[in-house]
N, C-alpha and C. Protein backbone atom coordinates (compact mmCIF):
# COMPACT_ATOMS: atom_id res chain seq x y z
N UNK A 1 -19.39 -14.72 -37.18
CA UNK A 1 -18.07 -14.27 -36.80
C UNK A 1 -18.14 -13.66 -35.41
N UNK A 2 -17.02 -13.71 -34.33
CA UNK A 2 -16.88 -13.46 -33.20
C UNK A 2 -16.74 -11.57 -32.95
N UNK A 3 -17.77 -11.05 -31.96
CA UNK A 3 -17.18 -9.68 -32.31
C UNK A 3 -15.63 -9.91 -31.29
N UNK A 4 -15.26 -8.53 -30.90
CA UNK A 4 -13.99 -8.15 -30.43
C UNK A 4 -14.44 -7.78 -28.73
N UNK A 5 -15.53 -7.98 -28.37
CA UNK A 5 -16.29 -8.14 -27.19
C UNK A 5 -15.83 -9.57 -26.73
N UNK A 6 -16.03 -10.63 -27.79
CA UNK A 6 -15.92 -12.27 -26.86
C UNK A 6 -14.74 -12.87 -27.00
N UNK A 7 -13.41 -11.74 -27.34
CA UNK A 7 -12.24 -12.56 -27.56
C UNK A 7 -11.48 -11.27 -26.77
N UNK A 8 -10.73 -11.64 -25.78
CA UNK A 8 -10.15 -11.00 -25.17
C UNK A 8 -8.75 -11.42 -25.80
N UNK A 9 -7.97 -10.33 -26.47
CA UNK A 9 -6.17 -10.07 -26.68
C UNK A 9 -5.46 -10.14 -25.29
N UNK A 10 -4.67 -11.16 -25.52
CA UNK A 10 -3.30 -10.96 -24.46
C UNK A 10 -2.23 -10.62 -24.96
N UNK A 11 -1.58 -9.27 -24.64
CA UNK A 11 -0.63 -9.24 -24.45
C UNK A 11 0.43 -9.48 -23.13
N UNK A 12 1.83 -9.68 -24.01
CA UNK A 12 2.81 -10.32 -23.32
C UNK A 12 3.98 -9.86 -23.42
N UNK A 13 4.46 -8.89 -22.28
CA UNK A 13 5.88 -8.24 -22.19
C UNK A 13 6.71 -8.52 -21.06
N UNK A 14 8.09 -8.97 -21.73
CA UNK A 14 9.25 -9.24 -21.08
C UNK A 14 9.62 -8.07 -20.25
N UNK A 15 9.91 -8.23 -18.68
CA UNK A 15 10.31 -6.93 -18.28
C UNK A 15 11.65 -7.62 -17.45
N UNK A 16 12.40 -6.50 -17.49
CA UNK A 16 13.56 -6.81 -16.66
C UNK A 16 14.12 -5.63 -15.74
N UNK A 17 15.51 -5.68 -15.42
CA UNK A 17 15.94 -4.76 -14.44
C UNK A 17 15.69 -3.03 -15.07
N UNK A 18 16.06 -3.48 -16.89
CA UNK A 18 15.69 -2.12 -17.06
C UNK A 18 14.58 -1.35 -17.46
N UNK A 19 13.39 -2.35 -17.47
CA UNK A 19 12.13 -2.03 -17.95
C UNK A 19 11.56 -1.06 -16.85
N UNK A 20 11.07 0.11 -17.38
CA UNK A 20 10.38 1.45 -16.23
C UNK A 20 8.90 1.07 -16.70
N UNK A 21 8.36 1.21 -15.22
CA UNK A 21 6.78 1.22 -15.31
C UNK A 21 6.17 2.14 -14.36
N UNK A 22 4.98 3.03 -14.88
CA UNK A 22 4.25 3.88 -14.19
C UNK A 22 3.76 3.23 -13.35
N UNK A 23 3.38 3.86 -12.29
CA UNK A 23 2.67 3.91 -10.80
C UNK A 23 1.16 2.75 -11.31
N UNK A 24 0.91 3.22 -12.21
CA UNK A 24 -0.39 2.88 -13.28
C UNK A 24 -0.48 1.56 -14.03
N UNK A 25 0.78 1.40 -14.81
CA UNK A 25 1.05 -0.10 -15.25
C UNK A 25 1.34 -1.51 -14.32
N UNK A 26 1.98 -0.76 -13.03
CA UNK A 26 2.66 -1.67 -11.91
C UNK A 26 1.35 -2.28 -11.14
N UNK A 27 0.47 -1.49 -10.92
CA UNK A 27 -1.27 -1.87 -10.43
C UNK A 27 -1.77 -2.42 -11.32
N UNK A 28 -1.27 -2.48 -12.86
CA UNK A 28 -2.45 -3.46 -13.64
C UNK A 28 -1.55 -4.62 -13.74
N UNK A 29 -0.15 -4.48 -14.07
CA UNK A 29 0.78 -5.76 -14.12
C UNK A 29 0.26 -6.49 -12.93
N UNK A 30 -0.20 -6.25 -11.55
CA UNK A 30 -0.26 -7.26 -10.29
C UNK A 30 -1.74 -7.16 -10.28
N UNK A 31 -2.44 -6.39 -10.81
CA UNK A 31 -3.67 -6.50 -10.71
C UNK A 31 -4.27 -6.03 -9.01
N UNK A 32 -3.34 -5.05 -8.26
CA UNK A 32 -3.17 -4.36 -6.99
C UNK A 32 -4.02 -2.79 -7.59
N UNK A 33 -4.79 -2.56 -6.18
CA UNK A 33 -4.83 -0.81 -6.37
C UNK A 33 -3.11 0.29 -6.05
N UNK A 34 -3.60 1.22 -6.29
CA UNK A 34 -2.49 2.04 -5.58
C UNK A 34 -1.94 1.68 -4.38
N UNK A 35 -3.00 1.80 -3.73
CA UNK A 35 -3.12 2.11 -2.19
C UNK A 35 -2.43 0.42 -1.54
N UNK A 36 -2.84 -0.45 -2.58
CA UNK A 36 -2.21 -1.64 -1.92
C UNK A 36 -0.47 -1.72 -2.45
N UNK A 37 -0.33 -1.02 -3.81
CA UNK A 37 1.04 -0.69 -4.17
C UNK A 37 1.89 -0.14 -3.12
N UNK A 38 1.31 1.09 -2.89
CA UNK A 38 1.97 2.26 -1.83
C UNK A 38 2.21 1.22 -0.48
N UNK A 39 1.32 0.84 -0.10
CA UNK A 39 1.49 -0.30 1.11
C UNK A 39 3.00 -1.25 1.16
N UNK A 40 3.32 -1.58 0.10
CA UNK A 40 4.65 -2.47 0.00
C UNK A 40 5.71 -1.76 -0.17
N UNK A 41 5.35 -0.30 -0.58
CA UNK A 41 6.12 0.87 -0.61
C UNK A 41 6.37 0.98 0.60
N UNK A 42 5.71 1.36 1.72
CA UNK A 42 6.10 1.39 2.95
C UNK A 42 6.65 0.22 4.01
N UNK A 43 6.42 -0.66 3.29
CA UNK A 43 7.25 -2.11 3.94
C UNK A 43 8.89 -2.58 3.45
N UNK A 44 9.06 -1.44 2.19
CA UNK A 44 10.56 -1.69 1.60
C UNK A 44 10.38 -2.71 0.52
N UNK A 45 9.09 -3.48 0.41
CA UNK A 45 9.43 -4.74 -0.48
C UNK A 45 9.78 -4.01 -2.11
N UNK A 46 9.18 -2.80 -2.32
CA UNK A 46 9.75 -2.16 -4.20
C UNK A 46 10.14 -1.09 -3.55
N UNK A 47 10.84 -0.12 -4.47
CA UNK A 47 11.49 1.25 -4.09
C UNK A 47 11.44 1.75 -5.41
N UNK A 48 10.54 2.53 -5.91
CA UNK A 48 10.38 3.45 -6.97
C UNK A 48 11.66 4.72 -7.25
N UNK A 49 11.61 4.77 -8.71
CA UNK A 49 12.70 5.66 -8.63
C UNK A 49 11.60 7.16 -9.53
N UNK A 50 12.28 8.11 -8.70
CA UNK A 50 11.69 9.30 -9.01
C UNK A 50 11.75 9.75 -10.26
N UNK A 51 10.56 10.04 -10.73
CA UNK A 51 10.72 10.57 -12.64
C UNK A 51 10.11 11.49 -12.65
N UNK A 52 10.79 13.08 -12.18
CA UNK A 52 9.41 14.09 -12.33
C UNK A 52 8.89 13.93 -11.42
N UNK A 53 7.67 14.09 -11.72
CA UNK A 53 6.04 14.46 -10.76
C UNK A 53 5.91 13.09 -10.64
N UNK A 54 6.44 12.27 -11.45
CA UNK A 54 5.96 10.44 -10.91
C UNK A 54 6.89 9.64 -10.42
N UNK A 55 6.27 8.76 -10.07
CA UNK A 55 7.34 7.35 -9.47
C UNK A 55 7.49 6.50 -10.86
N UNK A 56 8.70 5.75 -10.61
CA UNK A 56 8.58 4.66 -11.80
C UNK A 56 8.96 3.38 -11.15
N UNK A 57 8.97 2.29 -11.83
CA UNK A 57 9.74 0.89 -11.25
C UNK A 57 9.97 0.23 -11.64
N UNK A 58 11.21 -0.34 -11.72
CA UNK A 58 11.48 -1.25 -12.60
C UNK A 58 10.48 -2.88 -12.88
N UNK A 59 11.17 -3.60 -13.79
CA UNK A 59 10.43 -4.65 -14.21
C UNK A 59 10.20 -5.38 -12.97
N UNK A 60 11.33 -5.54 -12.31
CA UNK A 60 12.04 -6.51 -11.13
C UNK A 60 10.70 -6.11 -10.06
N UNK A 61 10.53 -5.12 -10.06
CA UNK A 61 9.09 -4.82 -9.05
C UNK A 61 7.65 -5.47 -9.10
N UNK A 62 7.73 -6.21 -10.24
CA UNK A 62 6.43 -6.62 -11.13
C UNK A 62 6.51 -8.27 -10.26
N UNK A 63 7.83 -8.68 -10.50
CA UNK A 63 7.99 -10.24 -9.72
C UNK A 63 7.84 -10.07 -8.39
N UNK A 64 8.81 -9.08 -7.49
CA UNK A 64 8.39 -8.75 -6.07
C UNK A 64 7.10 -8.56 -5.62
N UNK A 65 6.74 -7.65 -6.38
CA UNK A 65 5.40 -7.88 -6.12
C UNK A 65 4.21 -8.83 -6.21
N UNK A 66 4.23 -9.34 -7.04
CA UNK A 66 3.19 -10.85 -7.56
C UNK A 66 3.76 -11.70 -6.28
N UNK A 67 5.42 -11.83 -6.16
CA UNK A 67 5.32 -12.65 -5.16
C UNK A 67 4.75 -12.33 -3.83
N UNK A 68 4.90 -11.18 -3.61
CA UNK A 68 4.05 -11.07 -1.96
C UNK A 68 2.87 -11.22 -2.12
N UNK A 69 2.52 -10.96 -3.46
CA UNK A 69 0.83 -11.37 -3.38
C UNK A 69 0.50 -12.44 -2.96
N UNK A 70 1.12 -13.53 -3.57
CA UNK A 70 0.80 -14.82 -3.29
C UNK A 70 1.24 -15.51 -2.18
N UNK A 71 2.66 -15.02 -1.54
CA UNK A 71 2.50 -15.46 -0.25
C UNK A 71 2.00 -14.90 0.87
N UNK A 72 1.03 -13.72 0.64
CA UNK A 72 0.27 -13.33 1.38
C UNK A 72 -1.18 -14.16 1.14
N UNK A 73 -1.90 -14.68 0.00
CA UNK A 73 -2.60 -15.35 -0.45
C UNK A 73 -2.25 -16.84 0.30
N UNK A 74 -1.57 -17.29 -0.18
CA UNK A 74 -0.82 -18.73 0.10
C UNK A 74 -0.78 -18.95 1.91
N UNK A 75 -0.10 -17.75 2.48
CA UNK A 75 0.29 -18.31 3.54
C UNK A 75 -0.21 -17.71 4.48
N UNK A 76 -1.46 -16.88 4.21
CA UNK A 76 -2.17 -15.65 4.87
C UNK A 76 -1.18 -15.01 5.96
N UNK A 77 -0.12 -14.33 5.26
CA UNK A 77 0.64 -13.33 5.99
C UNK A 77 0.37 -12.12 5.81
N UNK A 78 0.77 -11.21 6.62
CA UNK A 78 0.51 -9.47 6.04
C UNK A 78 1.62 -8.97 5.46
N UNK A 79 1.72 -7.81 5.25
CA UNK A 79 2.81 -7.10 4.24
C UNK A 79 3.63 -7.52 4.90
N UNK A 80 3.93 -6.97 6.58
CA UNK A 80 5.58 -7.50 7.05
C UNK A 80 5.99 -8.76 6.55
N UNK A 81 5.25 -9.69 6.94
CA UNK A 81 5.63 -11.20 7.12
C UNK A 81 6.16 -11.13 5.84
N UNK A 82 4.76 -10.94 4.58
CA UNK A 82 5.58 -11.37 3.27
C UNK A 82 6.73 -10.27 3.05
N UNK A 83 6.87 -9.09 3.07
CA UNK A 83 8.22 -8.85 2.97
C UNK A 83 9.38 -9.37 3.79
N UNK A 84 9.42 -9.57 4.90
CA UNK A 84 10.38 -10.40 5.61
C UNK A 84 10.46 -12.09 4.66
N UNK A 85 9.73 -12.33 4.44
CA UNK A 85 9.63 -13.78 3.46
C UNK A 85 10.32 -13.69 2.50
N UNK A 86 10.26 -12.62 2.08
CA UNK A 86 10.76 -12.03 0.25
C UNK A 86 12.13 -12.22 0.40
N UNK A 87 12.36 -10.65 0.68
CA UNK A 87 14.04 -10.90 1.58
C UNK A 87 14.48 -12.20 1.60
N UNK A 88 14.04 -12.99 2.83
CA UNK A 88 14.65 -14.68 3.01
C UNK A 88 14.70 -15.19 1.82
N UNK A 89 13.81 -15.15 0.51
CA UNK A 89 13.68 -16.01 -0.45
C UNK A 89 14.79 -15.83 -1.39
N UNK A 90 14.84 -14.49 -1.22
CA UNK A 90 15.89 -13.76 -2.02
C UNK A 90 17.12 -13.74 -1.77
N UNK A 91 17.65 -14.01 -0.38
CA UNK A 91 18.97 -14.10 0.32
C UNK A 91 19.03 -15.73 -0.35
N UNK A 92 18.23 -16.65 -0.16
CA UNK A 92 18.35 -17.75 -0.16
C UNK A 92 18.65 -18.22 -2.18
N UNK A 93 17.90 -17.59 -2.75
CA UNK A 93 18.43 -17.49 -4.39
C UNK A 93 19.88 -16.95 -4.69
N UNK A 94 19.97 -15.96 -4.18
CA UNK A 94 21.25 -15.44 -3.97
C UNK A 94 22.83 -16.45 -3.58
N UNK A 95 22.27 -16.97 -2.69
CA UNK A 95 23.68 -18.29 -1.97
C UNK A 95 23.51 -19.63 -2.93
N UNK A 96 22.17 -19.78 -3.04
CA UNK A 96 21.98 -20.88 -4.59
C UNK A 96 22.99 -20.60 -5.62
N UNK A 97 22.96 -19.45 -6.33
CA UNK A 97 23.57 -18.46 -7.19
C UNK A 97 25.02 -18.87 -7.24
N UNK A 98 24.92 -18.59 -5.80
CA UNK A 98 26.70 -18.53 -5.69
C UNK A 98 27.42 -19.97 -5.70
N UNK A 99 26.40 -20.29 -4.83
CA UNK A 99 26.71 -22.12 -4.35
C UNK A 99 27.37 -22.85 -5.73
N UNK A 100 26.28 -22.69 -7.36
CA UNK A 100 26.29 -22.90 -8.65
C UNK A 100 27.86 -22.47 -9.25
N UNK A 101 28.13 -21.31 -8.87
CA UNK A 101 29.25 -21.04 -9.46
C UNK A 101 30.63 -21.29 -8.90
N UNK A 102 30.44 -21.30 -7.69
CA UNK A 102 31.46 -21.87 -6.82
C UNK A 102 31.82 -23.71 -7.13
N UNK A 103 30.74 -24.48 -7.77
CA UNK A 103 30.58 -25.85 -8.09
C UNK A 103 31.24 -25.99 -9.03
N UNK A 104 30.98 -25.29 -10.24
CA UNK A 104 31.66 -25.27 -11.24
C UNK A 104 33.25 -24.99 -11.60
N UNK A 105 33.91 -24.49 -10.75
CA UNK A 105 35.38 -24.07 -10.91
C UNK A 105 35.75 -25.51 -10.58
């Protein structure tokens, strides 16, 4: 029989606009240190909301973030670029959005 050493559990949680995550969960959700968290903090790409003595963030921070990872990975940009990227991607989902509903009437 397998111990609990050679089978690694995944868990799997839905997060959304209203899901709050510690400073702590948001670095293991992206698999980022702090210090690279705090970094996108200072570029505008997440904006933590104050809880107490801690920061929190929503779910929505978990996708922002993974995505700059990867188009910093992907397209070897730095924080600006991929936050300036983000933004665009996001303006550009946004007019999709609209484009969709505007089709339909």
């Amino acid at each position: 029989m397998a111990s609990s050493n050679e089978h690694a559990e995944a868990v799997a949680v839905i997060l959304d606009e209203g899901s709050q995550l510690t400073l702590r969960e948001l670095c293991i959700a992206c698999a980022l240190s702090a210090e690279q968290v705090m970094a996108l903090m200072d570029e505008g790409v997440i904006e933590p909301q104050p809880a107490g003595d801690s920061l929190m963030f929503s779910g929505v921070c978990v996708r922002k973030v993974r995505r700059v990872v990867r188009l910093e990975r992907d397209l070897g940009v730095n924080h600006a670029g991929a936050a300036l990227a983000l933004e665009l991607l996001e303006e550009i989902e946004q007019l999709r959005a609209r484009l969709r509903r505007l089709e339909r009437r």
